[in-house]
PDB file of N, CA and C in Angstrom:
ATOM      1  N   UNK A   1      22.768 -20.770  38.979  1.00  0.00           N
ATOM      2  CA  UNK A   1      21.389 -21.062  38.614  1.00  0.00           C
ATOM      3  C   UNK A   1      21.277 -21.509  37.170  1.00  0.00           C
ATOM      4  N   UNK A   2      21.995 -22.199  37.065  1.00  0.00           N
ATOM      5  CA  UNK A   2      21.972 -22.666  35.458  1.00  0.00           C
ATOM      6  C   UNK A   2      22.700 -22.087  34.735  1.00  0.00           C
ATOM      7  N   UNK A   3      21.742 -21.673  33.100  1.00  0.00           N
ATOM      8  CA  UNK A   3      21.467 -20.960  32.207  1.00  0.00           C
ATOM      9  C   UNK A   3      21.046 -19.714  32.136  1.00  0.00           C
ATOM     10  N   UNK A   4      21.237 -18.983  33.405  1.00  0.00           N
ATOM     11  CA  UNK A   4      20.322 -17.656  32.966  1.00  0.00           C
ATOM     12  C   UNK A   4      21.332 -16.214  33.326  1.00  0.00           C
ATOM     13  N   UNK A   5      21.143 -15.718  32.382  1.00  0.00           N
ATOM     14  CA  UNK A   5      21.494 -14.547  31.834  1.00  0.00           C
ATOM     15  C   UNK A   5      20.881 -13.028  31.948  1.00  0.00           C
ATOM     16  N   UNK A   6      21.777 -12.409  32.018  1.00  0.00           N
ATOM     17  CA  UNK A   6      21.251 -10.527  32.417  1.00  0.00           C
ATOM     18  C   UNK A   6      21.899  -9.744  31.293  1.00  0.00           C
ATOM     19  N   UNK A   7      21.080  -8.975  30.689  1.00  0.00           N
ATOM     20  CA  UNK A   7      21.496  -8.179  29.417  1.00  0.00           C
ATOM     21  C   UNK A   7      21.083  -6.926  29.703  1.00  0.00           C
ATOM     22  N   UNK A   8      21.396  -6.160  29.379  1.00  0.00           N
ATOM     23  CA  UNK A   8      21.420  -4.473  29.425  1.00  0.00           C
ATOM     24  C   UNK A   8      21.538  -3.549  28.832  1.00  0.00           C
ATOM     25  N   UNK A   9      20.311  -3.024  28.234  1.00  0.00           N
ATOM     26  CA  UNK A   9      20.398  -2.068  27.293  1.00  0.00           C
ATOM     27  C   UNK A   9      20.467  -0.547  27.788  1.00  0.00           C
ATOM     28  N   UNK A  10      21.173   0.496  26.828  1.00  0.00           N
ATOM     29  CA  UNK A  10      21.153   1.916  26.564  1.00  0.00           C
ATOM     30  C   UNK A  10      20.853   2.247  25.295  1.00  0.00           C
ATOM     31  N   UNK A  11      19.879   3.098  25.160  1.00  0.00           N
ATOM     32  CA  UNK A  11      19.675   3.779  24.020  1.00  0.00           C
ATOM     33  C   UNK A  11      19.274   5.243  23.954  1.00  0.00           C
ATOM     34  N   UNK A  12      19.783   5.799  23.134  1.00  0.00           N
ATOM     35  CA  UNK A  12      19.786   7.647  23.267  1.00  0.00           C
ATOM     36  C   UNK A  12      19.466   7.932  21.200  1.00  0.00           C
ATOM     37  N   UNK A  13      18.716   8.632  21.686  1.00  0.00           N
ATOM     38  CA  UNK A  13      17.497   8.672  20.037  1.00  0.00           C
ATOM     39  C   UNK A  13      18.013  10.792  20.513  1.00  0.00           C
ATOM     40  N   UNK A  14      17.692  10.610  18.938  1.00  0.00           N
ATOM     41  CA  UNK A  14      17.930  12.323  18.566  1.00  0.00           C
ATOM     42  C   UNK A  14      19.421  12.700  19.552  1.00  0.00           C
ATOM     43  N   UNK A  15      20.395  12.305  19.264  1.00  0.00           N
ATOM     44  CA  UNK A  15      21.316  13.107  20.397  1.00  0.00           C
ATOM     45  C   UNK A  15      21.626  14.652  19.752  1.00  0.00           C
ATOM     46  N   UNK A  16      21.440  14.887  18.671  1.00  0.00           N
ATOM     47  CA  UNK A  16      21.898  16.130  18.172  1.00  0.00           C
ATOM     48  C   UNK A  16      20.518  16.781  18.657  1.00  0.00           C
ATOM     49  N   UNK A  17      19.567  16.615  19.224  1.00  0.00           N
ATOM     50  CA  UNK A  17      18.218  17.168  19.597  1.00  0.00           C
ATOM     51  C   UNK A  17      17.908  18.418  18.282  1.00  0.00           C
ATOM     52  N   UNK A  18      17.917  17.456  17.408  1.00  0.00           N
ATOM     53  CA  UNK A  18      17.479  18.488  15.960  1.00  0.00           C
ATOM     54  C   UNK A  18      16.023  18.142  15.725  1.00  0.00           C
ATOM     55  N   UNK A  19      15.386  19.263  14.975  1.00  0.00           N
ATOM     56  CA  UNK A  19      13.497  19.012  14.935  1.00  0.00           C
ATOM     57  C   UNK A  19      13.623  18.629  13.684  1.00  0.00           C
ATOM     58  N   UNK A  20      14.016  17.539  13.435  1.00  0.00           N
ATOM     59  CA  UNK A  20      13.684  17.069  11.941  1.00  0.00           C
ATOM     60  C   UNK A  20      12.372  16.873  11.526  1.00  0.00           C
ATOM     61  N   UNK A  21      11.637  17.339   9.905  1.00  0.00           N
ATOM     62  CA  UNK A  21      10.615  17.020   9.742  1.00  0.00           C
ATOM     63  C   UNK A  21      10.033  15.703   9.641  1.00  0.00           C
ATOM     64  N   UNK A  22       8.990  14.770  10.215  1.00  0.00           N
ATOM     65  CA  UNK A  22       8.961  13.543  10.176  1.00  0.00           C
ATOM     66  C   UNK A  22       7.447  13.118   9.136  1.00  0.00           C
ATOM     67  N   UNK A  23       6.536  14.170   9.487  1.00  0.00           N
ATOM     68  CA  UNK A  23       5.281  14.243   8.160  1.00  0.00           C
ATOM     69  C   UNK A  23       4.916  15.739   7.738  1.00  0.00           C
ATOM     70  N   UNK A  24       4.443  15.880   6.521  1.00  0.00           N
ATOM     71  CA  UNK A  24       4.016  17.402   6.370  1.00  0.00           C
ATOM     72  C   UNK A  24       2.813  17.380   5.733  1.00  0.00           C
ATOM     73  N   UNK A  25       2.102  18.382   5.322  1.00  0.00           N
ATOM     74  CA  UNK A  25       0.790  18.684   4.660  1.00  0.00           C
ATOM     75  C   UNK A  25       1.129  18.552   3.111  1.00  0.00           C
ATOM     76  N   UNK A  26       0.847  17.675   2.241  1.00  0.00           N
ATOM     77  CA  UNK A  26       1.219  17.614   0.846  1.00  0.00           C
ATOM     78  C   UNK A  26      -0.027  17.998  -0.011  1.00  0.00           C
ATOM     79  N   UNK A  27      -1.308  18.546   0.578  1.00  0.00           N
ATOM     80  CA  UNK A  27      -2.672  19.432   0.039  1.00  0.00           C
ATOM     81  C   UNK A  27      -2.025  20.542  -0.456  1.00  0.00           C
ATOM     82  N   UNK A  28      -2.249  21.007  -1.917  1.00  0.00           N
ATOM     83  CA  UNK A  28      -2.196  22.498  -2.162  1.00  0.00           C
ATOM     84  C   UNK A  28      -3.096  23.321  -1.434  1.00  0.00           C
ATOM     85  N   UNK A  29      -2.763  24.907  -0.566  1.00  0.00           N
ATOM     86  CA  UNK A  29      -3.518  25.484   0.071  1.00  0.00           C
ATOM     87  C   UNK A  29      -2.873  26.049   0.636  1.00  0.00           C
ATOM     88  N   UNK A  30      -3.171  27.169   1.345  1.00  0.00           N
ATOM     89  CA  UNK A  30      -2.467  28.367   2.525  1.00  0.00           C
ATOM     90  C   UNK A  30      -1.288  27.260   3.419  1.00  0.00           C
ATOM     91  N   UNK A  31      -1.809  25.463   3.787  1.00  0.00           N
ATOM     92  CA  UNK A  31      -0.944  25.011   5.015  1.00  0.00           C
ATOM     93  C   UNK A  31      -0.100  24.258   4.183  1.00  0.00           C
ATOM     94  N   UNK A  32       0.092  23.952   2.708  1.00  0.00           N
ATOM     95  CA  UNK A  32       1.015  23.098   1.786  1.00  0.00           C
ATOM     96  C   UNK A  32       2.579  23.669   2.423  1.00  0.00           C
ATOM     97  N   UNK A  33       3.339  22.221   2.716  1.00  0.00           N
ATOM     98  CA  UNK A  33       4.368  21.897   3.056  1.00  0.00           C
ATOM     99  C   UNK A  33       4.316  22.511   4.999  1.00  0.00           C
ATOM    100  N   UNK A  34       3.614  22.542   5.349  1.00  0.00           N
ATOM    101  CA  UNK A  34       3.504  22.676   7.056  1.00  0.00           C
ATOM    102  C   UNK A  34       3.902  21.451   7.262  1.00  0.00           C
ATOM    103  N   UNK A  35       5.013  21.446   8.547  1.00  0.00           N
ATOM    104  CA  UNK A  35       5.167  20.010   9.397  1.00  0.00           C
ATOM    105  C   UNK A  35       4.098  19.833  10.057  1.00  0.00           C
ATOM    106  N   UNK A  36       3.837  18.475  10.348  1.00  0.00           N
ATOM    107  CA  UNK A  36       2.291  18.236  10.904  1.00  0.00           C
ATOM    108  C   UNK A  36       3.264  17.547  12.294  1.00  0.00           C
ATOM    109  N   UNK A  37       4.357  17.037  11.776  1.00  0.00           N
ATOM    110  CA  UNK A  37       4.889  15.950  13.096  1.00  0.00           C
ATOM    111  C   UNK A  37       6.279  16.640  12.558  1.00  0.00           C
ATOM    112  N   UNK A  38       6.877  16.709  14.317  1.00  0.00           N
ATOM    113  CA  UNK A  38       8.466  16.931  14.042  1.00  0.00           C
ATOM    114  C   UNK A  38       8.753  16.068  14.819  1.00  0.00           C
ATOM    115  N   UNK A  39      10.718  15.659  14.861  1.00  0.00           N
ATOM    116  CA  UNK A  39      10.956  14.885  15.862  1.00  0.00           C
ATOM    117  C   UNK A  39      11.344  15.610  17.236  1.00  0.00           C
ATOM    118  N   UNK A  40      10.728  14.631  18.415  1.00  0.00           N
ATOM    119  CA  UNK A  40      10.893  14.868  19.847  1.00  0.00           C
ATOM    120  C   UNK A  40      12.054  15.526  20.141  1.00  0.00           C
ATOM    121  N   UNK A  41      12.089  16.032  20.895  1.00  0.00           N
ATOM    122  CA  UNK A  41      13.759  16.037  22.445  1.00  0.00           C
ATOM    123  C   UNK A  41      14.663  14.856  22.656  1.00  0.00           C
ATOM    124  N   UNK A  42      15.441  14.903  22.989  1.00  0.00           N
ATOM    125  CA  UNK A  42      16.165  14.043  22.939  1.00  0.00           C
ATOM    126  C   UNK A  42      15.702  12.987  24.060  1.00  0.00           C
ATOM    127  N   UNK A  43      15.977  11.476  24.083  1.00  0.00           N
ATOM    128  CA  UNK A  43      15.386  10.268  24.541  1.00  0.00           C
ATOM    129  C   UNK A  43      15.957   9.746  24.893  1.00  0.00           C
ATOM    130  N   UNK A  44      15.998   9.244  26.243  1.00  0.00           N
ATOM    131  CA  UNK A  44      17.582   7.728  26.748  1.00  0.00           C
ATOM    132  C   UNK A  44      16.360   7.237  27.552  1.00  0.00           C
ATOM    133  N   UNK A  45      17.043   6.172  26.555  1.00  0.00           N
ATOM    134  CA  UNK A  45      16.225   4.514  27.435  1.00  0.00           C
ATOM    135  C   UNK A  45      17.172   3.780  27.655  1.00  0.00           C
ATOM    136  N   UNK A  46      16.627   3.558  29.275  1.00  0.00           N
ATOM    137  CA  UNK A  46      17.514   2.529  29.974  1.00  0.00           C
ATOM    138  C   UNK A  46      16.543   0.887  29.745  1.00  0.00           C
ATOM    139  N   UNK A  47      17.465  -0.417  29.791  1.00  0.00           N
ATOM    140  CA  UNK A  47      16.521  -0.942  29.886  1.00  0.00           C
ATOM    141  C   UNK A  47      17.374  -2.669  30.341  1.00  0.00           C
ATOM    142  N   UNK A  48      16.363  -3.195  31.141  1.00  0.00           N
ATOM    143  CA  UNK A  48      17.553  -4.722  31.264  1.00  0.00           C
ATOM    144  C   UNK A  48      16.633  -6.079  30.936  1.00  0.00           C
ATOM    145  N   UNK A  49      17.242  -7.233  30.443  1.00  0.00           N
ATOM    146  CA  UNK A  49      16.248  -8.488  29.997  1.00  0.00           C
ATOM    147  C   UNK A  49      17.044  -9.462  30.915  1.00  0.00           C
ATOM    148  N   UNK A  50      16.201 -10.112  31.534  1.00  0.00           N
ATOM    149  CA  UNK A  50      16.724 -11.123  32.217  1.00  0.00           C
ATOM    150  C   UNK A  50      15.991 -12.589  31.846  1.00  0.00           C
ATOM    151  N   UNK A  51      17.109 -13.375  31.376  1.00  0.00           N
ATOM    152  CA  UNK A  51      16.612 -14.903  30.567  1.00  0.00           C
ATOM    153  C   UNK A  51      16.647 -15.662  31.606  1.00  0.00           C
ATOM    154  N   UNK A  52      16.357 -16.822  31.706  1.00  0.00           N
ATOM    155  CA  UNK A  52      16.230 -18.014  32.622  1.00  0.00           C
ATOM    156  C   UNK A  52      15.395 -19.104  31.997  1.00  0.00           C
TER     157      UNK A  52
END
């Protein structure tokens, strides 16, 4: 069929599944230095591109 092509991605985010801090509270007050956001669980994305 020509020119066309199949590509295929894997990707795996956090594999050490560590809660790294990603934002915190920088207000002086009782919540100064609270994580507001940590990072997720661990993540696998499958994924495929097909050109033509």
């Amino acid at each position: 069929m020509g020119k066309s092509k199949v590509r295929a991605n894997f990707d795996v985010y956090n594999l050490s599944n560590r809660s790294n801090v990603l934002n915190m509270t920088t207000r002086f007050g009782p919540q100064w230095l609270q994580p507001i956001q940590i990072m997720g669980g661990r993540l696998l994305k499958l994924s495929a591109q097909f050109d033509f």
